[in-house]
Protein backbone atom coordinates (compact mmCIF):
# COMPACT_ATOMS: atom_id res chain seq x y z
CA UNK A 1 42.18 -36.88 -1.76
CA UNK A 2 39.10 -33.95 -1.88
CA UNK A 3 38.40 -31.94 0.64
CA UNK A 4 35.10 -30.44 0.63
CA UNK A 5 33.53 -27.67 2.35
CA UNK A 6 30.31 -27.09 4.25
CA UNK A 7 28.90 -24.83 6.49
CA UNK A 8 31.11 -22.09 7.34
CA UNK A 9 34.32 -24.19 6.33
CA UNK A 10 37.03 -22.82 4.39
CA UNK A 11 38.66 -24.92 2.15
CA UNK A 12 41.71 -24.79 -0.15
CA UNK A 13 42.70 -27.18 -2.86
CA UNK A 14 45.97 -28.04 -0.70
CA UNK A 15 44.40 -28.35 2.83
CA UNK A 16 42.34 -26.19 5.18
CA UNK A 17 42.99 -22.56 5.06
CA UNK A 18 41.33 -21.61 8.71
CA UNK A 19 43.81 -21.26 11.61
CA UNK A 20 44.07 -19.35 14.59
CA UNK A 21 46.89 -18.06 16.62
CA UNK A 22 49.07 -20.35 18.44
CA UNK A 23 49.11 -20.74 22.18
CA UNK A 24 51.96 -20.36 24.21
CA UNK A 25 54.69 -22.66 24.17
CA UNK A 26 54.18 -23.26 27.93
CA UNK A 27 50.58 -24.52 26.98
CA UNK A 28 51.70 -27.34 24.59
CA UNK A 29 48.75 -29.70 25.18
CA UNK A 30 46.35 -32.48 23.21
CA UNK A 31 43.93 -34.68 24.17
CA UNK A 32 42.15 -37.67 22.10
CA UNK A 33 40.28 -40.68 21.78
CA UNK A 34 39.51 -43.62 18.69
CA UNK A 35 36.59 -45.33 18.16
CA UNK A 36 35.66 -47.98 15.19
CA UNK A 37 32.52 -50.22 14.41
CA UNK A 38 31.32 -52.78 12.08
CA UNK A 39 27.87 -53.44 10.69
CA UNK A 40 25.57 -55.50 12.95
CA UNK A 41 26.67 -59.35 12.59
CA UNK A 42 30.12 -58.22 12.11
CA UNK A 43 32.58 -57.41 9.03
CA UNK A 44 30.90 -58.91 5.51
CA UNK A 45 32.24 -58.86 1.77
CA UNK A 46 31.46 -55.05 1.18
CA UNK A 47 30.55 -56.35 -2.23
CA UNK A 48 27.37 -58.27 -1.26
CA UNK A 49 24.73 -57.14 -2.93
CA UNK A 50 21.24 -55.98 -1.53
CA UNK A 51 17.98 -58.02 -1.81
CA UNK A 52 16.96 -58.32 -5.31
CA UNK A 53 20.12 -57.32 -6.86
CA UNK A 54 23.01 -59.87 -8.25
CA UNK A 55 26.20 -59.40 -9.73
CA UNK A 56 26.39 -58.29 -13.04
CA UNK A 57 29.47 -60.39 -14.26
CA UNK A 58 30.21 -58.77 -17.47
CA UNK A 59 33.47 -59.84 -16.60
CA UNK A 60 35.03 -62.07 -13.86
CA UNK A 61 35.02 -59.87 -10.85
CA UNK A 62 32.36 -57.25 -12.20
CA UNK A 63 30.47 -56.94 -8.83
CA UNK A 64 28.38 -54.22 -9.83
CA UNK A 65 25.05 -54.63 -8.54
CA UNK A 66 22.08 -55.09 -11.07
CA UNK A 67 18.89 -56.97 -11.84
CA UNK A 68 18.96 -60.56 -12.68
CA UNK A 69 17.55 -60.07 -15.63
CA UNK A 70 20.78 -57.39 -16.57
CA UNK A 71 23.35 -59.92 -15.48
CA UNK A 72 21.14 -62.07 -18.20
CA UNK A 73 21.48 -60.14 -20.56
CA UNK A 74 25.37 -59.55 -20.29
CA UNK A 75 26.00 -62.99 -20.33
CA UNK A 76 24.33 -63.17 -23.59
CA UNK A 77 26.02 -60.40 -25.17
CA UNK A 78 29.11 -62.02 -24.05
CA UNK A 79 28.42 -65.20 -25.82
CA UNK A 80 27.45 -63.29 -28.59
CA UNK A 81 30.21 -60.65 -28.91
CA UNK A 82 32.99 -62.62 -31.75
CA UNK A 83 29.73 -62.28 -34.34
CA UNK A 84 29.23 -58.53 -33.64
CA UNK A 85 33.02 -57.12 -34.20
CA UNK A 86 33.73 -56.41 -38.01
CA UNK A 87 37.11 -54.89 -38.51
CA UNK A 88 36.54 -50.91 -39.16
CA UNK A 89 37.77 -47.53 -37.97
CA UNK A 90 37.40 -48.70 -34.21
CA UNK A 91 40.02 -51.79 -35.11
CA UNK A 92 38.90 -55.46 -34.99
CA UNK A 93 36.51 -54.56 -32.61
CA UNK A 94 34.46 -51.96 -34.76
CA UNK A 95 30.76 -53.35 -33.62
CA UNK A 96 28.25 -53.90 -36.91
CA UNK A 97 25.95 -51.19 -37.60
CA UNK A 98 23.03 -50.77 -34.47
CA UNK A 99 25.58 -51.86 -31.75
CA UNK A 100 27.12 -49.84 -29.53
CA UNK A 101 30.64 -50.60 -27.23
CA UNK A 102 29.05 -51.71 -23.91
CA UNK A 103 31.37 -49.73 -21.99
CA UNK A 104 30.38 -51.69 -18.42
CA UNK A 105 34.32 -50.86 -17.40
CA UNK A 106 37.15 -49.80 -19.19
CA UNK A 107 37.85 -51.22 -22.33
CA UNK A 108 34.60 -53.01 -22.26
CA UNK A 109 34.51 -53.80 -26.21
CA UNK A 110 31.25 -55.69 -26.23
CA UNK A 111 28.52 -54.64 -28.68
CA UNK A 112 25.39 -54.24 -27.21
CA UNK A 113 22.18 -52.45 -28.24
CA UNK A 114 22.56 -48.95 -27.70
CA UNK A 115 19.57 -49.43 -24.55
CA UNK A 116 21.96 -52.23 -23.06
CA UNK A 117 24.27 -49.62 -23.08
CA UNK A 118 21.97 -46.99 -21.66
CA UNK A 119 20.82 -49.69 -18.64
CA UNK A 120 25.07 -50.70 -18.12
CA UNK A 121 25.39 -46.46 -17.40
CA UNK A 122 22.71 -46.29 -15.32
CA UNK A 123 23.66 -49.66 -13.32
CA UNK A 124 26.93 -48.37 -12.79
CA UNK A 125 26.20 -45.25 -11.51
CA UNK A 126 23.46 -46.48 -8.90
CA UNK A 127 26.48 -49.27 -8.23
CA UNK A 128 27.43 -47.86 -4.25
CA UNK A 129 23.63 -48.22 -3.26
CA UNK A 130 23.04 -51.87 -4.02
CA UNK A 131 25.65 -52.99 -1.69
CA UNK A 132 25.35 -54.28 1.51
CA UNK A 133 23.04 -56.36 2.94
CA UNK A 134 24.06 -55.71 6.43
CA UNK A 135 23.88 -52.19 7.58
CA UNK A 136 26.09 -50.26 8.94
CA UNK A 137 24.06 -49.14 12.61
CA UNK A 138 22.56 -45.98 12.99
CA UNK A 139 23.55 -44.01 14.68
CA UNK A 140 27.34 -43.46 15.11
CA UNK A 141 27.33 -42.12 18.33
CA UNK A 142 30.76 -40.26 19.61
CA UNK A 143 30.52 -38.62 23.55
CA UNK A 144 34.15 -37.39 24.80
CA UNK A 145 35.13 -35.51 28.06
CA UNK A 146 37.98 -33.28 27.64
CA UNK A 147 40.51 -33.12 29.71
CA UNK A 148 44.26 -31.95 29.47
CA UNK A 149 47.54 -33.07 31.20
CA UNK A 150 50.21 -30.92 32.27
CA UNK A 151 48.37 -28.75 34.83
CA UNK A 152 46.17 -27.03 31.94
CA UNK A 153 43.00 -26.00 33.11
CA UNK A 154 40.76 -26.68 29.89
CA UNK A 155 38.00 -28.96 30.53
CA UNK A 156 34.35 -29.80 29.08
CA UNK A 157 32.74 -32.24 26.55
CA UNK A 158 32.33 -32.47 22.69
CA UNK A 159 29.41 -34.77 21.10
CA UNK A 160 28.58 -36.08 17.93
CA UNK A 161 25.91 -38.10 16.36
CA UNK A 162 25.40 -39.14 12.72
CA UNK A 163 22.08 -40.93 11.10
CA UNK A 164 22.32 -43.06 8.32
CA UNK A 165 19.97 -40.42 6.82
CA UNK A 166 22.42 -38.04 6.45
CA UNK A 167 21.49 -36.13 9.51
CA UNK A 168 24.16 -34.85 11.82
CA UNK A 169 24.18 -33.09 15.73
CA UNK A 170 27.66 -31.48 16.58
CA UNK A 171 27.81 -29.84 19.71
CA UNK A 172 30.29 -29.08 23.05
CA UNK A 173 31.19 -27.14 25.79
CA UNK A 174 34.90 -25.94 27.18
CA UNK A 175 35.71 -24.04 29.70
CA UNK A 176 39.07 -22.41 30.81
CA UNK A 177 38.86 -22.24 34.60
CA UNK A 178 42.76 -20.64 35.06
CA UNK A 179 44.19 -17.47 34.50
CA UNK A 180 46.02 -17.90 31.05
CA UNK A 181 44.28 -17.44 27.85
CA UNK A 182 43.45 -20.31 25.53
CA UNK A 183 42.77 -20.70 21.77
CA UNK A 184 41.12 -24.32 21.86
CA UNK A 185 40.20 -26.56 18.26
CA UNK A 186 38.14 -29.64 18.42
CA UNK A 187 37.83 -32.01 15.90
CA UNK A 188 35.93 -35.59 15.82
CA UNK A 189 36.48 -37.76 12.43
CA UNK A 190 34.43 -40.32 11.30
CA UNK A 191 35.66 -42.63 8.14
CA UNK A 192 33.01 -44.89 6.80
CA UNK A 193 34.76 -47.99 4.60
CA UNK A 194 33.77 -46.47 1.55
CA UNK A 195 36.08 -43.88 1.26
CA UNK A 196 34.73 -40.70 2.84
CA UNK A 197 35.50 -38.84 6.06
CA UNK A 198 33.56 -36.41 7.28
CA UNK A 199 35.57 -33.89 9.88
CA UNK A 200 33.56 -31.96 12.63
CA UNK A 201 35.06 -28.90 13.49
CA UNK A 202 35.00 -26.14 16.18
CA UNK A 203 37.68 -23.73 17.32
CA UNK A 204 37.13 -20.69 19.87
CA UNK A 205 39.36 -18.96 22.19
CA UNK A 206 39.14 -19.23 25.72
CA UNK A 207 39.85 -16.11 28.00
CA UNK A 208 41.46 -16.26 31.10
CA UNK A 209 41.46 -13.97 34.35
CA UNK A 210 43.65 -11.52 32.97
CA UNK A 211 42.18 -11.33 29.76
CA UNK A 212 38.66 -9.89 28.97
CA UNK A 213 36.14 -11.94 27.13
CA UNK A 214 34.20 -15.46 27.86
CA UNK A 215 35.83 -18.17 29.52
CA UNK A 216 33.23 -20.74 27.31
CA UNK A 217 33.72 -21.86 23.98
CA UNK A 218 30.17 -23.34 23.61
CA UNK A 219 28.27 -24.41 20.07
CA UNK A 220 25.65 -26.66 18.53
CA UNK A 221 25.12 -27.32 14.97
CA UNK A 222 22.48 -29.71 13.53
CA UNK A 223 21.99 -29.93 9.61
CA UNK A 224 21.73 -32.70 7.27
CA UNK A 225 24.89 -34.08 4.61
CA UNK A 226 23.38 -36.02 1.30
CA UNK A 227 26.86 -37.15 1.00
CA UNK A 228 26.72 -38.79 4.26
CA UNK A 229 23.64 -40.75 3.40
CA UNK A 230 25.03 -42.37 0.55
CA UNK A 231 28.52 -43.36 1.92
CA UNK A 232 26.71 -44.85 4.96
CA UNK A 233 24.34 -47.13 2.31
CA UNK A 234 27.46 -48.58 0.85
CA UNK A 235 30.23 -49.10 4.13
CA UNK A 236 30.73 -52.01 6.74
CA UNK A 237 32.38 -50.14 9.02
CA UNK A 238 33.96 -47.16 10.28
CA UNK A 239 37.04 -45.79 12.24
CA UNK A 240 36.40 -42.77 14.34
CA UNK A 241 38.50 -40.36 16.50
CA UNK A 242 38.45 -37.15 17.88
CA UNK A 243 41.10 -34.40 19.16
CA UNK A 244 40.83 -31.57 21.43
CA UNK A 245 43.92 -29.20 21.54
CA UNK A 246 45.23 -25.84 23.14
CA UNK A 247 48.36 -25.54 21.47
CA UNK A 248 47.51 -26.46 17.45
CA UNK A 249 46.00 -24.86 15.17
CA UNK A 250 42.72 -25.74 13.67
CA UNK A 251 44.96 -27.12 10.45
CA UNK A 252 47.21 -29.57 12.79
CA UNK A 253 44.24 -30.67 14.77
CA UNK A 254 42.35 -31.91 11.59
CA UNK A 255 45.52 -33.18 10.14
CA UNK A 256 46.27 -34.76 13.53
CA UNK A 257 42.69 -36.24 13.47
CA UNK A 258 42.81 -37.74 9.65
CA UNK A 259 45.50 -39.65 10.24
CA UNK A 260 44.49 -41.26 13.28
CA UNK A 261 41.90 -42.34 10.84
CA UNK A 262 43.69 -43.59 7.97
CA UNK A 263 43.38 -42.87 4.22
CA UNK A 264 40.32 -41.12 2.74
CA UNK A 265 39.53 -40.65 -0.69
CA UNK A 266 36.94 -37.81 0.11
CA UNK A 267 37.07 -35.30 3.13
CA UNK A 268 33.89 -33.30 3.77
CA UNK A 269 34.27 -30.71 6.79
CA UNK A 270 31.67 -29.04 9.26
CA UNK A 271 32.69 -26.11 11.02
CA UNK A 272 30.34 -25.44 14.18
């Protein structure tokens, strides 16, 4: 899994490096809530291709998005392949002089032109956007109160909305209304089906009556993630959850958080 950094995150190859100092054992507390949505119309094969584009079928299950005139063209060079092999210093395969290996997955032996091979590279690298005919909705919308049990006296709110443009708004407001002391982390996940997870963080500490200092941990971050854009063109869905705590630190809340989640291939974090 990779974890990348933006913002004012700080990220280690291992996990998140950022922490803050634990509460007090008395103040053991957490508080969180899951979402999840599908595209409009409900869940579809994730490998239905946009308007225009077919499946390229260089082999049986090669799903990869492309032009009908490219999926023409590889089942010609398919048909075609036995009289372009000539054994060499390749093996059997060795393709006759002005042919190229294919290369439209691995081990793809098929001798093409080398500008077959050129359009195959280019077609699988544009692959992610020329899925989905059903979009996912925008926006993802996430609104929590935050409250804590036990007799804690940590309240506020926490919001989040994502665009399918890539756009983001992160933003909350706690407030410790007792007399102990406080170090609060808030994090909201969202995984899109493709892969990615992109963690919204905030940490702050809250001061109580015998401690000088704000009893607010307030912030607001809007910026854009061109990341975000492109996992959003190519999901169905997406699970969502986000914790609040008083006693982790900003490390277990995110863990915490991910694995409410489930697996991601990629995590991108925001620190607000």
């Amino acid at each position: 899994m990779n974890r990348v950094a933006l913002g004012m995150a700080v990220i280690a190859t291992a996990g998140l490096t950022v922490s803050l100092s634990p509460a007090s054992p008395a103040t053991a507390s957490t508080a969180g809530t899951t979402a999840a949505g599908t595209a409009a119309g409900g869940a579809y094969d994730p490998d239905t291709c946009r308007q225009g584009f077919v499946w390229r079928e260089a082999r049986p299950f090669d799903h990869v998005c492309v032009a009908p005139e490219a999926r023409d063209q590889a089942a010609q060079d398919n048909r075609l392949k036995a009289g372009r092999w000539v054994s060499g210093p390749y093996g059997p395969h060795t393709c006759v002089q002005g042919y190229v290996w294919r290369e439209a997955f691995s081990g793809d032996d098929v001798c093409v032109t080398p500008e077959v091979r050129t359009q195959t590279r280019a077609d699988n690298a544009a692959a992610a956007g020329r899925r989905g005919s059903t979009a996912l909705p925008s926006p993802i919308t996430l609104n929590r109160n935050v409250t804590f049990s036990g007799g804690v006296p940590v309240g506020g709110w926490t919001s989040l909305t994502l665009y399918d443009n890539g756009t983001y708004q992160w933003s909350g407001h706690i407030h410790d209304s007792g007399a102990t002391s406080y170090n609060f982390t808030g994090v909201c996940v969202v995984r899109l089906s493709s892969g990615s997870a992109f963690v919204f963080e905030t940490a702050g500490r809250l001061h109580g009556t015998f401690d000088s200092g704000s009893r607010d941990h307030n912030w607001s971050k809007s910026s854009s993630i061109p990341a975000l854009s492109a996992a959003w063109r190519a999901s169905a869905s997406y699970n969502a959850t986000c914790k609040n705590s008083v006693s982790l630190n900003l490390t277990g809340t995110i863990d915490s958080a991910l694995q409410a989640v489930g697996y991601a291939s990629q995590v991108i974090a925001i620190l607000a």
